[in-house]
N, C-alpha and C. Protein backbone atom coordinates (compact mmCIF):
# COMPACT_ATOMS: atom_id res chain seq x y z
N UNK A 1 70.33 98.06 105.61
CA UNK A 1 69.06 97.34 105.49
C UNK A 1 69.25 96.19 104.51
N UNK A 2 68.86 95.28 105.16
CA UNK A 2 69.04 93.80 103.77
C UNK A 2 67.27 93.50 103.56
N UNK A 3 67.29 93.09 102.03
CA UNK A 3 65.74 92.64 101.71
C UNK A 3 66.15 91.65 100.85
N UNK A 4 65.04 91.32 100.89
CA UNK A 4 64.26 89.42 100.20
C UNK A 4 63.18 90.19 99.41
N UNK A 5 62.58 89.39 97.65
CA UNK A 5 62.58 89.38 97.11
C UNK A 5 61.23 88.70 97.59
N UNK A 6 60.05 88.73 97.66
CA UNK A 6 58.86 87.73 97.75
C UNK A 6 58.03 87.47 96.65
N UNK A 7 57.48 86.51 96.30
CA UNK A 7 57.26 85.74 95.29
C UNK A 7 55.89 85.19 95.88
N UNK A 8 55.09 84.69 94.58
CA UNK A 8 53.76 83.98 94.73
C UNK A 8 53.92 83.08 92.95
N UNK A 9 53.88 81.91 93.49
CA UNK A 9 54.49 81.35 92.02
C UNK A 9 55.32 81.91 91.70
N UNK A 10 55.80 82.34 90.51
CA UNK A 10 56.88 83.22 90.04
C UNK A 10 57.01 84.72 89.84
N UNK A 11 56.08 85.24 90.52
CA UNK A 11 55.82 86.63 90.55
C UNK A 11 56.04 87.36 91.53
N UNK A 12 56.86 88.39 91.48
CA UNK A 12 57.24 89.04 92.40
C UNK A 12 55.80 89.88 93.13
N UNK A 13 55.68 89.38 94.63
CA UNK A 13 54.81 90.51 95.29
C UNK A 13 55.06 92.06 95.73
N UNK A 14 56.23 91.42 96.20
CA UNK A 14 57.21 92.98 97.01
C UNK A 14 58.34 92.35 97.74
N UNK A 15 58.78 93.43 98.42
CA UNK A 15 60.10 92.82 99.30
C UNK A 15 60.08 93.37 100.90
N UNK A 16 60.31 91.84 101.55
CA UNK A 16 60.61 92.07 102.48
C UNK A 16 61.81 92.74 103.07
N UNK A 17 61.78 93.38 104.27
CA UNK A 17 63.56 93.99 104.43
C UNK A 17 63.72 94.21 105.76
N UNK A 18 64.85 94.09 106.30
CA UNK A 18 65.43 93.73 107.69
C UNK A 18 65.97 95.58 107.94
N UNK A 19 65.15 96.09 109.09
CA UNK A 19 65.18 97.39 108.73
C UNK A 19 66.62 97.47 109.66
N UNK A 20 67.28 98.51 110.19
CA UNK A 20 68.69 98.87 111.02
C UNK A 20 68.36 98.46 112.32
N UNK A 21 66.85 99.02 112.84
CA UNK A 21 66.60 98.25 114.49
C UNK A 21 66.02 97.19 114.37
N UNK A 22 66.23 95.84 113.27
CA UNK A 22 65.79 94.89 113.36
C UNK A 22 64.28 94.65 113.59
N UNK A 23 63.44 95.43 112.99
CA UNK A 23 62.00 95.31 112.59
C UNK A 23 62.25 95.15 111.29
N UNK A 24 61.07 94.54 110.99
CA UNK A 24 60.78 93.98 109.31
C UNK A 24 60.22 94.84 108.84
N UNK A 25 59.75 95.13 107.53
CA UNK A 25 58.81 95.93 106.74
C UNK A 25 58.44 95.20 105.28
N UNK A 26 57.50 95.17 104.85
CA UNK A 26 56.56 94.70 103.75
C UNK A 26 56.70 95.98 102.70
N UNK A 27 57.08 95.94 101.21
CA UNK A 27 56.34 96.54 100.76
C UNK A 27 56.27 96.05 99.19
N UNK A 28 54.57 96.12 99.28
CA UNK A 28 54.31 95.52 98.02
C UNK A 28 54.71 96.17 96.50
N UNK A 29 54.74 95.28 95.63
CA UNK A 29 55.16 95.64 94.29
C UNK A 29 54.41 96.26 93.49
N UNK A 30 54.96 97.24 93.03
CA UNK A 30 53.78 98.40 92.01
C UNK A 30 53.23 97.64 90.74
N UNK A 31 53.75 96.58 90.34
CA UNK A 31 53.09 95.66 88.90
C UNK A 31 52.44 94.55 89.93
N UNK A 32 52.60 94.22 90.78
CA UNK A 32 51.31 93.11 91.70
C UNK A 32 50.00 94.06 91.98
N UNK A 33 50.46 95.37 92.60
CA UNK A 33 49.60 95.73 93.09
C UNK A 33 48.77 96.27 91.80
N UNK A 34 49.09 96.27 90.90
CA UNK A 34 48.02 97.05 89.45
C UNK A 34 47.44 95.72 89.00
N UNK A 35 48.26 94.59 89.04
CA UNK A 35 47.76 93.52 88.15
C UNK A 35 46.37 92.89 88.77
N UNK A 36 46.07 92.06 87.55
CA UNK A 36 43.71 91.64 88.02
C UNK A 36 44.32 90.73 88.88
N UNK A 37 45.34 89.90 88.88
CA UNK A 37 46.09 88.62 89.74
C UNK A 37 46.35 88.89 91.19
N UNK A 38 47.01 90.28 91.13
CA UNK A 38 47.73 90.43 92.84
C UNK A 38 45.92 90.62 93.60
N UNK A 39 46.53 90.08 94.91
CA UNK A 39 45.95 90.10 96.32
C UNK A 39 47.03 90.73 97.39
N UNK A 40 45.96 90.85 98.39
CA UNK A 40 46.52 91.48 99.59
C UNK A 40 47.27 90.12 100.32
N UNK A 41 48.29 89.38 100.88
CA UNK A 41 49.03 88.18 101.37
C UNK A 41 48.30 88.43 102.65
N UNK A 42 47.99 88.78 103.43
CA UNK A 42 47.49 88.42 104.33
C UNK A 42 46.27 89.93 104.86
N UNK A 43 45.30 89.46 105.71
CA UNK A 43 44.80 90.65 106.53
C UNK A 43 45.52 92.01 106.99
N UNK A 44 46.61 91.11 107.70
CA UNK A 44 47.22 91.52 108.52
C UNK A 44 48.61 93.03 107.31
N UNK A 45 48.42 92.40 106.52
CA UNK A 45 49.56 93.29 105.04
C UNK A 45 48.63 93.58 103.87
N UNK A 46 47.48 94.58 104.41
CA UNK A 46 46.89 94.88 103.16
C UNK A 46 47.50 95.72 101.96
N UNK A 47 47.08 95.81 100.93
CA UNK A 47 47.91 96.27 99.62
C UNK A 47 47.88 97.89 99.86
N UNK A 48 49.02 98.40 99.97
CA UNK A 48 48.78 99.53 99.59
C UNK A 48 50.65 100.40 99.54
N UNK A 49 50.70 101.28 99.12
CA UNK A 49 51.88 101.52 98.27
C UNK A 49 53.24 101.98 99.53
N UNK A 50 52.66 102.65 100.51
CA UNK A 50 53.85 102.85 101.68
C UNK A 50 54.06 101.35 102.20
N UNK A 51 55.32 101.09 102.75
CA UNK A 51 56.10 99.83 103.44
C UNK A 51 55.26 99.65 104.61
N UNK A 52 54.83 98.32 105.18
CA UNK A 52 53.95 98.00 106.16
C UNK A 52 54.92 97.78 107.10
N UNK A 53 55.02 98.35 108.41
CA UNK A 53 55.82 97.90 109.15
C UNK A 53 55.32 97.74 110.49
N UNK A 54 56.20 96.81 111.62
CA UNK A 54 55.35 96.73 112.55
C UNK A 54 55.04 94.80 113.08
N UNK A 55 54.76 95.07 114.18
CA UNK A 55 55.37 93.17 114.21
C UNK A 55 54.54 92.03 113.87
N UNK A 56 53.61 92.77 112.96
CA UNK A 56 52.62 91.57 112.38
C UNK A 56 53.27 91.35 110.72
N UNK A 57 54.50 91.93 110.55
CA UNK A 57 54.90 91.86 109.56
C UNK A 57 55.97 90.45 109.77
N UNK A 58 56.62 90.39 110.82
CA UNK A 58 57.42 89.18 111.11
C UNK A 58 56.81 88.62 111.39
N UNK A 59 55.57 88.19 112.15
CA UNK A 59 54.58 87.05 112.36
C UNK A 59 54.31 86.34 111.48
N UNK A 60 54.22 87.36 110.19
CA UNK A 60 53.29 86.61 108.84
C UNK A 60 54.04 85.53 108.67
N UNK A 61 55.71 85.95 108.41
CA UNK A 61 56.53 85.74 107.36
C UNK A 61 57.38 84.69 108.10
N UNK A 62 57.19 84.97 109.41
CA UNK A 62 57.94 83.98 110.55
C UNK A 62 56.80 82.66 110.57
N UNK A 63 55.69 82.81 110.39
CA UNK A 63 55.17 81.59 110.31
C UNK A 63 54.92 80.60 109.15
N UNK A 64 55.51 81.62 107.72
CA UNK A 64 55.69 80.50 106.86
C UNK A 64 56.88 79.53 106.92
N UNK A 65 57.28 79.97 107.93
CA UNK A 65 59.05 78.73 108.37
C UNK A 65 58.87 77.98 109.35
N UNK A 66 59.15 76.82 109.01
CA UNK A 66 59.33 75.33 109.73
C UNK A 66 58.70 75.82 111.22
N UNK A 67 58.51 74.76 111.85
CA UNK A 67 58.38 74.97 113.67
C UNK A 67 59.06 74.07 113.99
N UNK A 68 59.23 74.17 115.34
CA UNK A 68 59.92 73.29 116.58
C UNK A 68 61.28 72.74 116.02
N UNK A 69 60.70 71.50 116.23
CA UNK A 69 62.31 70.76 115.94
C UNK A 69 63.12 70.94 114.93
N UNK A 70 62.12 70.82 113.84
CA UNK A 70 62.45 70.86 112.04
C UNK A 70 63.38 72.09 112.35
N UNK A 71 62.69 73.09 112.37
CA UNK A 71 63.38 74.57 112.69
C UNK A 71 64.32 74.80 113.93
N UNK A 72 64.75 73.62 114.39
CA UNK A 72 65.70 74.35 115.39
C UNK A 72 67.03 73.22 115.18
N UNK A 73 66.53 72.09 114.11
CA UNK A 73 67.63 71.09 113.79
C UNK A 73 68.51 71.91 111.93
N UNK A 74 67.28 72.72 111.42
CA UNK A 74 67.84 73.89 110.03
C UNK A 74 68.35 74.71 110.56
N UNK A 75 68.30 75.39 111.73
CA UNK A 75 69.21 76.41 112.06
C UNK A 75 70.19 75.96 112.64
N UNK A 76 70.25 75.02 113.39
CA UNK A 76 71.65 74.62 113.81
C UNK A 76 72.41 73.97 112.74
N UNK A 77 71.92 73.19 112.19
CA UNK A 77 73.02 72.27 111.17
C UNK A 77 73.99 73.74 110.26
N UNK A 78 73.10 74.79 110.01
CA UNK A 78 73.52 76.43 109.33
C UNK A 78 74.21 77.30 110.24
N UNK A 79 74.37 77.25 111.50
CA UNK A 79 74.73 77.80 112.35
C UNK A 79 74.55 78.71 112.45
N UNK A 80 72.69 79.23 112.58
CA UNK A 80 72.21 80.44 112.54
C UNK A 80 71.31 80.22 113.85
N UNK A 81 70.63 80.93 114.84
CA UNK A 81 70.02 80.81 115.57
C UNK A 81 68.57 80.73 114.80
N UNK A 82 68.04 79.68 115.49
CA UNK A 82 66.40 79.59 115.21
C UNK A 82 65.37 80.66 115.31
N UNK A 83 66.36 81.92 116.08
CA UNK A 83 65.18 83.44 116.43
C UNK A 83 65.42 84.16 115.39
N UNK A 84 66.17 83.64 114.41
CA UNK A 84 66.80 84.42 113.59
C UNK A 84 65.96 84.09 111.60
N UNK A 85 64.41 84.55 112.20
CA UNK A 85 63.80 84.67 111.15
C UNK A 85 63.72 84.96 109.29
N UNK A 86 64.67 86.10 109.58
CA UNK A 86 64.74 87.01 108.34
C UNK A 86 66.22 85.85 107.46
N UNK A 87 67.20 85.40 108.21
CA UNK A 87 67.76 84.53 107.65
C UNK A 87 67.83 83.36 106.94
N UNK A 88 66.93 82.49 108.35
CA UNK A 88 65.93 81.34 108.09
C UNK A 88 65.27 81.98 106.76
N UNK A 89 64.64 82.50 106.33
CA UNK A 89 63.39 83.13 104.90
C UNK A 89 64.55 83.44 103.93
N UNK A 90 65.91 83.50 103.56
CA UNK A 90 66.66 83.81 103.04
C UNK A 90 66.81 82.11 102.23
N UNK A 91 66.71 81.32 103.25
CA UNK A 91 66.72 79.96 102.33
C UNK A 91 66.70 79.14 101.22
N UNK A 92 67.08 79.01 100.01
CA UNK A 92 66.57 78.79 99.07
C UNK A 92 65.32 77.09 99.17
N UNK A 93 65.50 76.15 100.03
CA UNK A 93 64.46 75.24 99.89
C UNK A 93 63.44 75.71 100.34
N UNK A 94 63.40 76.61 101.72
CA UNK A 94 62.77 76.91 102.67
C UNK A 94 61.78 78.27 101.78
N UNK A 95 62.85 78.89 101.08
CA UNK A 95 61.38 79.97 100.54
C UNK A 95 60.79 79.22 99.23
N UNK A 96 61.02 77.86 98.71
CA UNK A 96 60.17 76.99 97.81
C UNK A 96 58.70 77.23 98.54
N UNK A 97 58.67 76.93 99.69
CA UNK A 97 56.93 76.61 100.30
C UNK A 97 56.40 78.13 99.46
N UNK A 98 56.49 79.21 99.84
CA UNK A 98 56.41 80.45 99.67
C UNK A 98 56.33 80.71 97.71
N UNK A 99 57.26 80.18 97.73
CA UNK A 99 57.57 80.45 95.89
C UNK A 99 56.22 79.66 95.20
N UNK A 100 55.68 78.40 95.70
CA UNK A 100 54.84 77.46 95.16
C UNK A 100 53.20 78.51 95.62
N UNK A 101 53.28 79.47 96.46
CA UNK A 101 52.26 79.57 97.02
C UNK A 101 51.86 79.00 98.24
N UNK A 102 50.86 80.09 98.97
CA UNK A 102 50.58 79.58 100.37
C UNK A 102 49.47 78.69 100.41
């Protein structure tokens, strides 16, 4: 299983992670989830302490990355396929959008 590190400004939310059958899973951070600051990131990933899994978890996270062209001229110049989400989000410019906030 490989995971990413998710961030809101400089604060860790939780981590995303690329499970063995290639589904994603969410799970939020035990100091976000206590703090007056943390929120739930989306509807769809409400806060709560088991890993959210399930394919509204790659939707979320797949739509904070580039579209169309942008995203299919970053994955090629990297020589990663453009379906290839969890990599693409591995990015360091690309998880700036994410790091600054949505």
């Amino acid at each position: 299983m490989e995971s990413l590190n998710v961030y809101f400004g400089q604060i860790l939310t939780g981590i995303l992670s690329l499970n063995t059958d290639r589904s994603f899973s969410y799970q939020y951070d035990k100091h976000w989830m206590e703090s007056q600051d943390g929120f739930q990131l989306s509807v769809s990933l409400p806060m709560q302490e088991v890993p959210i899994t399930g394919s509204h978890v790659r939707a979320f996270f797949a739509n904070l990355l580039p579209e169309s062209a942008v995203r299919n001229r970053v994955a090629r110049s990297l020589g990663l396929s453009e379906k290839n989400d969890f990599m693409l989000r591995q990015l360091p410019l690309l998880n700036q959008r994410f790091r600054r906030g949505l």
